[in-house]
C-alpha atoms as a PDB file:
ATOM      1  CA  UNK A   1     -31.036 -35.057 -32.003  1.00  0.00           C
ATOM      2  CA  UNK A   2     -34.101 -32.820 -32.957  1.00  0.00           C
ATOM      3  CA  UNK A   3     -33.018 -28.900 -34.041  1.00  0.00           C
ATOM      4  CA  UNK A   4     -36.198 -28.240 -31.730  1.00  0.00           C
ATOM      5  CA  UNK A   5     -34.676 -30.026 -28.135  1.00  0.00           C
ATOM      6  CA  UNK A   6     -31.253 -28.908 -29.291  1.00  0.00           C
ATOM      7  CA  UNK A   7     -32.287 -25.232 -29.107  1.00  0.00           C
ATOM      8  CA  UNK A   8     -34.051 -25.865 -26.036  1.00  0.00           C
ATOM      9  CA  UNK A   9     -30.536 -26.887 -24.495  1.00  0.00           C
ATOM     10  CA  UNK A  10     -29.058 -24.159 -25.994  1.00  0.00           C
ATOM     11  CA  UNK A  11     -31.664 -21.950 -24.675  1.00  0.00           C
ATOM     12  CA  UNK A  12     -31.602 -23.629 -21.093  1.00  0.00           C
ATOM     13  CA  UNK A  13     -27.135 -23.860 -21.027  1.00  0.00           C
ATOM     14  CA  UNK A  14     -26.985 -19.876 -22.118  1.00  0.00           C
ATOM     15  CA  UNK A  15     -29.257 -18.601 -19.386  1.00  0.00           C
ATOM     16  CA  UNK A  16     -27.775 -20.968 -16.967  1.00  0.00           C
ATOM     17  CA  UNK A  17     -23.847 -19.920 -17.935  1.00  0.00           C
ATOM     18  CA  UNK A  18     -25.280 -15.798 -18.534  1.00  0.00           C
ATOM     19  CA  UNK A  19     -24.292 -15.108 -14.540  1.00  0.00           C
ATOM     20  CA  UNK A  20     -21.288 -17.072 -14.300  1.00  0.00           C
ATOM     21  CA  UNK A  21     -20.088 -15.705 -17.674  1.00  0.00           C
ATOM     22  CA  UNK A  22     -21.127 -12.010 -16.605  1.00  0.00           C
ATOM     23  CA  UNK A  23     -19.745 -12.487 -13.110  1.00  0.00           C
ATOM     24  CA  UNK A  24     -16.332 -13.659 -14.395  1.00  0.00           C
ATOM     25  CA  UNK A  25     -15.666 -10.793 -16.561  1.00  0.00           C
ATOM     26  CA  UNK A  26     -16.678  -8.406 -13.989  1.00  0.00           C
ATOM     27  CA  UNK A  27     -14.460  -9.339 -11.774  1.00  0.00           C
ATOM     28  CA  UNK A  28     -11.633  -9.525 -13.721  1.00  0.00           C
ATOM     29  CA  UNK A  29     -12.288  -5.865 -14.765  1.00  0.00           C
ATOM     30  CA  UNK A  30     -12.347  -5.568 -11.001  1.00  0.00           C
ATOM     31  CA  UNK A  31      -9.382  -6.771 -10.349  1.00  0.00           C
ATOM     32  CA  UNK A  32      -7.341  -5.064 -13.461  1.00  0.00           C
ATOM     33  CA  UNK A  33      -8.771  -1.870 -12.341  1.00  0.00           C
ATOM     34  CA  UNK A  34      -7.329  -2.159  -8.239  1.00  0.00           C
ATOM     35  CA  UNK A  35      -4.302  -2.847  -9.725  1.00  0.00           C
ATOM     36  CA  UNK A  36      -4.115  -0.420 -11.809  1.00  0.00           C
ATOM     37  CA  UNK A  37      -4.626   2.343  -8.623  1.00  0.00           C
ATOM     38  CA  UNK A  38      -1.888   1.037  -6.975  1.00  0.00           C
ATOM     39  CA  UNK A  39      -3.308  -0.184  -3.678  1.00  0.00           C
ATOM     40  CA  UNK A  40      -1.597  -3.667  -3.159  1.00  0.00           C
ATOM     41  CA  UNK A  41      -4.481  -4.816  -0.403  1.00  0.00           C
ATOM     42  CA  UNK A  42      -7.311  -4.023  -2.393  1.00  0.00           C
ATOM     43  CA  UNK A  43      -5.458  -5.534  -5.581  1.00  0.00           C
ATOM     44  CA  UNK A  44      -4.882  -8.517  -3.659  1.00  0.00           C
ATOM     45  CA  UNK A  45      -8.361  -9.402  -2.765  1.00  0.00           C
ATOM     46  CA  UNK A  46      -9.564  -8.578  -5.776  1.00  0.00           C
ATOM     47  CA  UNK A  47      -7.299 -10.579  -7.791  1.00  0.00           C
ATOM     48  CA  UNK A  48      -7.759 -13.747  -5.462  1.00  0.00           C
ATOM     49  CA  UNK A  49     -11.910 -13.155  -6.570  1.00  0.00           C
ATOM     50  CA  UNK A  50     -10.995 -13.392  -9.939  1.00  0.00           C
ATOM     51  CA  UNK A  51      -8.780 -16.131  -9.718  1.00  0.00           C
ATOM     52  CA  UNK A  52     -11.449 -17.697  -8.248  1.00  0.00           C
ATOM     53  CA  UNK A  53     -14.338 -16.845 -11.122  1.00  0.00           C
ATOM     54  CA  UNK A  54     -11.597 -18.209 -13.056  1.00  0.00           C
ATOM     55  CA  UNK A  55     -11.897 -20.994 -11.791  1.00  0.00           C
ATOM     56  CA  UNK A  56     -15.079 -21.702 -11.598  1.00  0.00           C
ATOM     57  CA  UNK A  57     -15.528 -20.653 -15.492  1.00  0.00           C
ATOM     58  CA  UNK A  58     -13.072 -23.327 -16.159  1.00  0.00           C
ATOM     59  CA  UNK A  59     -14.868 -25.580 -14.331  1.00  0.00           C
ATOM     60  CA  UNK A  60     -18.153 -25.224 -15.410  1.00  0.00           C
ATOM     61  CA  UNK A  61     -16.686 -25.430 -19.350  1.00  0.00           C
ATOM     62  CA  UNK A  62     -17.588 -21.388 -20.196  1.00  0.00           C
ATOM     63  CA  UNK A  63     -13.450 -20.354 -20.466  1.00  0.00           C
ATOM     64  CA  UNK A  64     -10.909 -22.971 -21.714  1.00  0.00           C
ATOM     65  CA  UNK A  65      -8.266 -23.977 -19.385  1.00  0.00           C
ATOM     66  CA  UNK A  66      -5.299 -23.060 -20.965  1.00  0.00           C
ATOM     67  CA  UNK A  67      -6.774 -19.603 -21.802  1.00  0.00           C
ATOM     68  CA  UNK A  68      -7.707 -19.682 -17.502  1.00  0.00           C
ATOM     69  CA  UNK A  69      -4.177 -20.692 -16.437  1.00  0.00           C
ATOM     70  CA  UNK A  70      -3.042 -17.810 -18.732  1.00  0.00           C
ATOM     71  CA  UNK A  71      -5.111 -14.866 -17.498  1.00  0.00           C
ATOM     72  CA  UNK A  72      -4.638 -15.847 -13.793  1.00  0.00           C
ATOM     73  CA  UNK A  73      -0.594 -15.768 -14.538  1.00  0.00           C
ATOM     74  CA  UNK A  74      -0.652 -12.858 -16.058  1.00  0.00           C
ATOM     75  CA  UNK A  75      -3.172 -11.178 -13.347  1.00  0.00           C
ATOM     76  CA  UNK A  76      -0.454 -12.938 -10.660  1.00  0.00           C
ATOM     77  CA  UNK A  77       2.293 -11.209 -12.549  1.00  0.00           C
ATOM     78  CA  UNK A  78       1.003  -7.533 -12.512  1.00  0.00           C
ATOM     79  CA  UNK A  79      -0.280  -8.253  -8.838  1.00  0.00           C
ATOM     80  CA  UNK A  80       3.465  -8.955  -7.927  1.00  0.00           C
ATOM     81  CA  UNK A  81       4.926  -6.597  -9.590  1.00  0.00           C
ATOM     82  CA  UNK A  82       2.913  -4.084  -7.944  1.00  0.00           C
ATOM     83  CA  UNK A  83       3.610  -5.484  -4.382  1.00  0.00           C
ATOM     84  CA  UNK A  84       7.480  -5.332  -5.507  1.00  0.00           C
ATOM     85  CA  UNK A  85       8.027  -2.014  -6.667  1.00  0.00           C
END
């Protein structure tokens, strides 16, 4: 493949996965943040969103799916540990 149409894809796949990327880590920050402030119904539905970005990083090939599996169990953990104490 040309250097020239393989930096075009490059170009094209970055902007493309920029949002996801951005809106992924956002919301994880999101949802580390509610649970840090204690409030398990906020936490809650902000951990399901990230979950869900998770997801759909994983999907779309931006996060690996191990590394997914292990920030959503991790998020699940401090999300029930908070609703247990």
């Amino acid at each position: 493949m040309p250097a020239e149409k393989a930096w075009r894809q490059s170009v094209k796949n970055s902007r493309r996965n920029g949002s996801v990327r951005t809106a992924t880590r956002t919301s994880i920050s999101k949802a580390l943040r509610s649970v840090q402030t204690g409030d398990p119904e906020s936490a809650a539905s902000s951990v399901h969103d990230a979950i869900r970005a998770i997801d759909i990083a994983v999907r779309k090939g931006l996060m690996h799916r191990n590394a997914g599996a292990r920030r959503k169990s991790r998020m699940s953990a401090r999300l029930n540990k908070l609703q247990n104490a």
